[in-house]
C-alpha atoms as a PDB file:
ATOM      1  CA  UNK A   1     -65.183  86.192  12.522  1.00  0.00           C
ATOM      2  CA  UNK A   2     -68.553  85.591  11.084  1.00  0.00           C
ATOM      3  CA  UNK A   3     -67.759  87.264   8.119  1.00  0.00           C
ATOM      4  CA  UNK A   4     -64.379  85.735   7.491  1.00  0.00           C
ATOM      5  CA  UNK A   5     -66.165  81.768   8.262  1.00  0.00           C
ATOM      6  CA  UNK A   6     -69.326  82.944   5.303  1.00  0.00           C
ATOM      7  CA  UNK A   7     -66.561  84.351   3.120  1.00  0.00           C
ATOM      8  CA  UNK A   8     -64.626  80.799   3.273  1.00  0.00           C
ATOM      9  CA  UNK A   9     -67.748  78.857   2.852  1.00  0.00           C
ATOM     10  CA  UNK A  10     -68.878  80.977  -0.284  1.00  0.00           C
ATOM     11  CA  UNK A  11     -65.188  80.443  -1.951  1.00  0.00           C
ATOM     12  CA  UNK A  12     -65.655  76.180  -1.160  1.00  0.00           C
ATOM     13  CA  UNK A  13     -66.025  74.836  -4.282  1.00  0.00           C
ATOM     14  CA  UNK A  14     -67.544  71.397  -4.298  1.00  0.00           C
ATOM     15  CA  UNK A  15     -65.427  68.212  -5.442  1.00  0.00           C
ATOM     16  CA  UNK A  16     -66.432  67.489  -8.690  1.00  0.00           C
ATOM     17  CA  UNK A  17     -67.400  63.539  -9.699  1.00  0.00           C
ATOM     18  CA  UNK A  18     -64.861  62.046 -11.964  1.00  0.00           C
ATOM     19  CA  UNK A  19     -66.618  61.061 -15.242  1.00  0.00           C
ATOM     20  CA  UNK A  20     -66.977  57.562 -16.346  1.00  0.00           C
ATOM     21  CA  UNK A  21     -64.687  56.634 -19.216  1.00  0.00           C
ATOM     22  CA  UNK A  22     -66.175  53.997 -21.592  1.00  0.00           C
ATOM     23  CA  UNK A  23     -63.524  51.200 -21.889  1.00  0.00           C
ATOM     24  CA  UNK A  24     -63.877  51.011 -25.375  1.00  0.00           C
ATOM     25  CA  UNK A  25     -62.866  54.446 -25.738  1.00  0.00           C
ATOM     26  CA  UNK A  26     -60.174  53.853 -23.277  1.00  0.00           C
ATOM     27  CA  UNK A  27     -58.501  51.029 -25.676  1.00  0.00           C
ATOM     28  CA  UNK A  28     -59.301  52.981 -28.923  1.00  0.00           C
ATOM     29  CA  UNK A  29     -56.885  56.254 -27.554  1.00  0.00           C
ATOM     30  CA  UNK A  30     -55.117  54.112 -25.066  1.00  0.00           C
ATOM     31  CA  UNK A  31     -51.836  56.500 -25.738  1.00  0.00           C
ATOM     32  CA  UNK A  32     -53.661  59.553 -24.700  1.00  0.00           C
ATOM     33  CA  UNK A  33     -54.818  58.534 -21.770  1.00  0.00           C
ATOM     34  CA  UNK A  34     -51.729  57.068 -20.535  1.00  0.00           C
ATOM     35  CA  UNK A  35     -50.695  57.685 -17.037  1.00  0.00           C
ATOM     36  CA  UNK A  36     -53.610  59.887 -16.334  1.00  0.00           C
ATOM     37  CA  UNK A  37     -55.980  59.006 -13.695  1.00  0.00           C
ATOM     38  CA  UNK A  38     -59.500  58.050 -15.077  1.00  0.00           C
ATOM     39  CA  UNK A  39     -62.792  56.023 -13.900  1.00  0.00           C
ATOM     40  CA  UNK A  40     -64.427  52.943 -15.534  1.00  0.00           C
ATOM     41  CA  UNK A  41     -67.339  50.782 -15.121  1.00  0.00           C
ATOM     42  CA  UNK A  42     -68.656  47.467 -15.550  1.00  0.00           C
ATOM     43  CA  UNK A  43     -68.290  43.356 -14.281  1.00  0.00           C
ATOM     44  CA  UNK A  44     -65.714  42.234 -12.899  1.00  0.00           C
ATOM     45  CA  UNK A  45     -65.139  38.712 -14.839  1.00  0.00           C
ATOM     46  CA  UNK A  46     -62.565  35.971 -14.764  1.00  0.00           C
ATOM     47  CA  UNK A  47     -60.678  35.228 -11.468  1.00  0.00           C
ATOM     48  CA  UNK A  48     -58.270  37.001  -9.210  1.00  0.00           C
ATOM     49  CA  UNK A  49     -54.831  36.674 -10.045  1.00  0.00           C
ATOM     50  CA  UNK A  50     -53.192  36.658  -6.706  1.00  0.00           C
ATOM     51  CA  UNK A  51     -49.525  37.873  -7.165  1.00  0.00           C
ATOM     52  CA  UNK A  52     -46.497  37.507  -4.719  1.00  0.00           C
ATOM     53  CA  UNK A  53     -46.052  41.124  -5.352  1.00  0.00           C
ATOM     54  CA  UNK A  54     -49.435  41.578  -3.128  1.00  0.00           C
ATOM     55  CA  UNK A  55     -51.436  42.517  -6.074  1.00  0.00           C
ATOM     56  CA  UNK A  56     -54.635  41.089  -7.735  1.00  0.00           C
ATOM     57  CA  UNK A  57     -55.302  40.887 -11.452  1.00  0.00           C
ATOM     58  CA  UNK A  58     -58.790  40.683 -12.838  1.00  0.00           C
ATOM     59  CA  UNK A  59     -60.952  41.605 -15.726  1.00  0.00           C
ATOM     60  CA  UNK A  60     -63.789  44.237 -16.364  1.00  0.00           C
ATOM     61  CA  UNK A  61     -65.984  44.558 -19.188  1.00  0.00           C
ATOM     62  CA  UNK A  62     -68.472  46.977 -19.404  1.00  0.00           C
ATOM     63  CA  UNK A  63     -69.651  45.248 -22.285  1.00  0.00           C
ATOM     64  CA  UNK A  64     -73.672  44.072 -22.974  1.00  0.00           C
ATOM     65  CA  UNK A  65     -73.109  41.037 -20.864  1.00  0.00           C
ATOM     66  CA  UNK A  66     -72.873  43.276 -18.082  1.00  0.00           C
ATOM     67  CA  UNK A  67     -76.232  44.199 -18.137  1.00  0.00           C
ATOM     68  CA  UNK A  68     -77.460  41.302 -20.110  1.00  0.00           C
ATOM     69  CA  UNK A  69     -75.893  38.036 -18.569  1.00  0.00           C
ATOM     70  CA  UNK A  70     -76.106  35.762 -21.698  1.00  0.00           C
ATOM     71  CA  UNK A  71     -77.407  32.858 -19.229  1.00  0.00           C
ATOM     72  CA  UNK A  72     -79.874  35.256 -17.945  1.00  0.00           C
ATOM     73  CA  UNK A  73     -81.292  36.499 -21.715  1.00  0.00           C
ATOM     74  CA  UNK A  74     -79.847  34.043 -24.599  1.00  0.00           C
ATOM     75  CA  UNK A  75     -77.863  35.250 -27.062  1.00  0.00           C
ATOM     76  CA  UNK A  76     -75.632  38.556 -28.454  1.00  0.00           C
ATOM     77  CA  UNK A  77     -74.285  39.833 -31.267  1.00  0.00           C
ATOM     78  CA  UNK A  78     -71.825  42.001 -29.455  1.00  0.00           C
ATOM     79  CA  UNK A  79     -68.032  40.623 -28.870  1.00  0.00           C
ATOM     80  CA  UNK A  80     -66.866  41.730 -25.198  1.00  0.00           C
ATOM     81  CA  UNK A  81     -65.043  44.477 -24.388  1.00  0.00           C
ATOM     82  CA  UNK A  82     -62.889  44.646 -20.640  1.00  0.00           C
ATOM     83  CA  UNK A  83     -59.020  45.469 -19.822  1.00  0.00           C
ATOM     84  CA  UNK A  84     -57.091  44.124 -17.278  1.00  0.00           C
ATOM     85  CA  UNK A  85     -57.235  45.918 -13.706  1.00  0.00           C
ATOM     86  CA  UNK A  86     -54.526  45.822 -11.271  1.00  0.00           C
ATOM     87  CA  UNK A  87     -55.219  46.450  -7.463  1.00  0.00           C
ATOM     88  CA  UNK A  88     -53.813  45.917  -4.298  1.00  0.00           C
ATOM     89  CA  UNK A  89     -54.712  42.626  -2.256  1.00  0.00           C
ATOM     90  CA  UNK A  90     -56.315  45.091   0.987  1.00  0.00           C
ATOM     91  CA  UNK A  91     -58.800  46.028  -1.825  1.00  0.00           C
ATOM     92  CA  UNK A  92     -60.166  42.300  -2.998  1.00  0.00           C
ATOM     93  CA  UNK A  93     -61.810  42.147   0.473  1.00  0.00           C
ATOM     94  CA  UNK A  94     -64.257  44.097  -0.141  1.00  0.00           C
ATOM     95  CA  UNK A  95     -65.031  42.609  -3.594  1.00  0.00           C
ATOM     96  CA  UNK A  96     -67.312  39.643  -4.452  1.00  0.00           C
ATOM     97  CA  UNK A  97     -65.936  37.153  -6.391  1.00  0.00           C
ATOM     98  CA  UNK A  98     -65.754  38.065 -10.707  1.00  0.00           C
ATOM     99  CA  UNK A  99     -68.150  36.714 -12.855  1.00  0.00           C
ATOM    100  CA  UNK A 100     -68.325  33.720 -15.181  1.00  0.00           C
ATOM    101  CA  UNK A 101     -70.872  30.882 -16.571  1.00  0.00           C
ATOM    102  CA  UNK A 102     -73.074  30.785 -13.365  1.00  0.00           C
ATOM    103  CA  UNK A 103     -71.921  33.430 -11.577  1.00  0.00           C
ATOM    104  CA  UNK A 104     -72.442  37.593 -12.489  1.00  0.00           C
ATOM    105  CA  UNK A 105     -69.930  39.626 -10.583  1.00  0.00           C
ATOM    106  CA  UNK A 106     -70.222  42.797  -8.999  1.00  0.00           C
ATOM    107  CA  UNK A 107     -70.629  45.671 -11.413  1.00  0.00           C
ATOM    108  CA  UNK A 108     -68.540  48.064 -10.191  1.00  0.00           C
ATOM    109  CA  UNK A 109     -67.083  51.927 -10.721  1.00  0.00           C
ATOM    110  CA  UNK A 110     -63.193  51.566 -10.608  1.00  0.00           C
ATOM    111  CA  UNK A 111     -60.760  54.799 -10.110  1.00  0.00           C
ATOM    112  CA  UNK A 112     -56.845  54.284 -10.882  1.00  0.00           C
ATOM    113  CA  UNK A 113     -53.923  54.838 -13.502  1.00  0.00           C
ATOM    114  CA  UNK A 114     -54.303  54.164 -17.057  1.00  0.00           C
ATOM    115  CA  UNK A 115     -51.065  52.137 -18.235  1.00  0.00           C
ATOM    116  CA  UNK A 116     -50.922  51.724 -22.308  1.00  0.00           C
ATOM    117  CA  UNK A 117     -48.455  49.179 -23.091  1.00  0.00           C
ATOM    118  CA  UNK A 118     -46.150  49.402 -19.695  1.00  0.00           C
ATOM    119  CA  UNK A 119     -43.004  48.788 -20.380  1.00  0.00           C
ATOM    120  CA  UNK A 120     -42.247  47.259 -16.971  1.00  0.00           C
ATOM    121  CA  UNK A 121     -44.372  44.932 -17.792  1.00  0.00           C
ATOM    122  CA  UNK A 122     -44.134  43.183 -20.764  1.00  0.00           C
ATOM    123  CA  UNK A 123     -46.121  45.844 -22.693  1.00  0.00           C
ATOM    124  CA  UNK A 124     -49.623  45.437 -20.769  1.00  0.00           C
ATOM    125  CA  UNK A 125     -52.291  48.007 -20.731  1.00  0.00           C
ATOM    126  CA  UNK A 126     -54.311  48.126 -17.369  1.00  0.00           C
ATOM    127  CA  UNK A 127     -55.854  50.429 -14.884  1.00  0.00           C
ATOM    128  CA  UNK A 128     -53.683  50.214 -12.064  1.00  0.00           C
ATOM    129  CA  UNK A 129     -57.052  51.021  -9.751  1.00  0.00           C
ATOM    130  CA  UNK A 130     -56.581  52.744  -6.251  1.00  0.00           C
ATOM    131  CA  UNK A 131     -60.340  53.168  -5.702  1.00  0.00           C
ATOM    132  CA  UNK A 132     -63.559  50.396  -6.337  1.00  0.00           C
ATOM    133  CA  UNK A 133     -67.120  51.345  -5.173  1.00  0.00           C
ATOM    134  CA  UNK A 134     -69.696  48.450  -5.813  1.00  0.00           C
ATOM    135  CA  UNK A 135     -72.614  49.366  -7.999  1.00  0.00           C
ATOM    136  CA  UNK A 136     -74.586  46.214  -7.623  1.00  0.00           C
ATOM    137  CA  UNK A 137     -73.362  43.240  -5.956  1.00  0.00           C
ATOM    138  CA  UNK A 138     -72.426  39.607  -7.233  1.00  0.00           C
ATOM    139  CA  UNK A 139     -75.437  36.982  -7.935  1.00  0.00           C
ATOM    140  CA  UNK A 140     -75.873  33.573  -9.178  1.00  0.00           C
ATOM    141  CA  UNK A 141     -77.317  33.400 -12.636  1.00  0.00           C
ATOM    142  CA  UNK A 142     -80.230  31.739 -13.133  1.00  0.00           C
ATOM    143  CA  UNK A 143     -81.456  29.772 -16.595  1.00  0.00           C
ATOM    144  CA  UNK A 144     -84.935  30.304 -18.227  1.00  0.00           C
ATOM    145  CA  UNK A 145     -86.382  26.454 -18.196  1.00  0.00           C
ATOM    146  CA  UNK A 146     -86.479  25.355 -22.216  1.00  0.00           C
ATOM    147  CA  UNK A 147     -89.833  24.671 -22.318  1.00  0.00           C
ATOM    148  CA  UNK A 148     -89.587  22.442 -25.621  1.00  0.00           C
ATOM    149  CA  UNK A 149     -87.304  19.721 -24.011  1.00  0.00           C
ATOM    150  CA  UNK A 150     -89.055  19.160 -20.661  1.00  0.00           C
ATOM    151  CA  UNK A 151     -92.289  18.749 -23.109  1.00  0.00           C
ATOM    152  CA  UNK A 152     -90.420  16.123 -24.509  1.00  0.00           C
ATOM    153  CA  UNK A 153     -88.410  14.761 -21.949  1.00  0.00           C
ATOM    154  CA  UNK A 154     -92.235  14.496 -19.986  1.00  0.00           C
ATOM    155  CA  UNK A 155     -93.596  12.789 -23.389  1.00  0.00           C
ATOM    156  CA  UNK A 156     -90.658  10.119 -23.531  1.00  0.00           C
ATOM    157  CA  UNK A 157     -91.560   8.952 -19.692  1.00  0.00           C
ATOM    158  CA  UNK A 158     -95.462   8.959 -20.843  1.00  0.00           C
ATOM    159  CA  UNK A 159     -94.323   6.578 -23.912  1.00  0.00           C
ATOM    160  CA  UNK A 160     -92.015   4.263 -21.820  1.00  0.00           C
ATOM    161  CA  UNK A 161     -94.613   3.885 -19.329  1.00  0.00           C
ATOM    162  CA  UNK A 162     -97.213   3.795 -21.665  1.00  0.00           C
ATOM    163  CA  UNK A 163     -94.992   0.475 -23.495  1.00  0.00           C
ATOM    164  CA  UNK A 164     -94.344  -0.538 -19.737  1.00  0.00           C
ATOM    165  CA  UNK A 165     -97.780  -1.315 -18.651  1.00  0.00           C
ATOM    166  CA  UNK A 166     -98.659  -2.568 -22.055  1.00  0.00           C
ATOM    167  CA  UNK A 167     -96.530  -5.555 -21.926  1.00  0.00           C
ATOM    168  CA  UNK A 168     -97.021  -6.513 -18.388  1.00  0.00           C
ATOM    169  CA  UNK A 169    -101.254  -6.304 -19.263  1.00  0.00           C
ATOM    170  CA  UNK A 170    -100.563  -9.358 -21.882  1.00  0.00           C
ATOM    171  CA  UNK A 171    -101.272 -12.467 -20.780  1.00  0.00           C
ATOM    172  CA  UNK A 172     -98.277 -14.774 -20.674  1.00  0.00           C
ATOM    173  CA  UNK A 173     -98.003 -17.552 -22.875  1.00  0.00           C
ATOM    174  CA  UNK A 174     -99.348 -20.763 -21.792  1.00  0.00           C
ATOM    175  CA  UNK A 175     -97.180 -23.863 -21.677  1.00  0.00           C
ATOM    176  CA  UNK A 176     -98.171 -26.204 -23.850  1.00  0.00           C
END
């Protein structure tokens, strides 16, 4: 029995980790990936798109802004680069809410089915995703103070103060 339990732990071959498949190499050969199961990662962005089907749309972009919120580090030259993701409602519990202008959303690593151009509907490509595991959760973006205008904003009150007390030290007129 020994024998027979070491010889079926020696055959076990460990589950191997999906790779990650850039998104931007998902649109480029959208075709040849189409209705094969793949794995993706980035922000989720946007909203969620409740359906009355009990499905949730939403958008991820593993684009620079992922790692670089633009309110976080100024400016990019990059465009962005997402796809639409399709999952069932029982899944958006476990989700913070997507990204946007104050708001990064949860970087995440999202399993499903790779639709290009679905017929059924309308001739959308998304990742109809069964599995999500959170990477790093949502946070509220923060925006490096702009030195330059609270210098001036500070040296306008200085100068309207400044004109302030000078005309209430003249003396007033005198009738006469």
């Amino acid at each position: 029995l020994f024998l027979v339990v070491f010889a079926l732990l020696g055959v076990a071959v460990p589950a191997v980790a999906q790779s990650v498949t850039p998104i931007e190499q998902l649109t480029a050969a959208g075709a040849r990936y189409d209705e094969t199961e793949v794995t993706v990662a980035g922000e989720l962005v946007g909203d969620f798109g409740v359906r009355n089907d009990g499905t949730v749309w939403t958008q991820l972009n593993d684009d620079s802004y992922a790692d670089r919120p633009l309110r976080e580090t100024g400016t990019h030259g990059e465009g962005n680069t997402g796809i639409g993701v399709r999952f069932d409602t029982a899944l958006a519990f476990d989700l913070d809410q997507p990204g946007g202008y104050r708001w990064r959303g949860p970087i995440v690593e999202v399993t499903g089915i790779w639709h290009y151009h679905d017929v059924d509907r309308g001739g959308e490509s998304y990742l109809d995703a069964t599995v999500f595991r959170v990477i790093e959760p949502a946070r509220p973006l923060t925006e490096p103070a702009f030195w330059p205008w609270w210098i001036l904003g500070i040296g306008l009150l200085l100068v309207a103060y400044y004109l302030y007390w000078h005309k209430n030290q003249q003396p007033a007129p005198s009738p006469g």
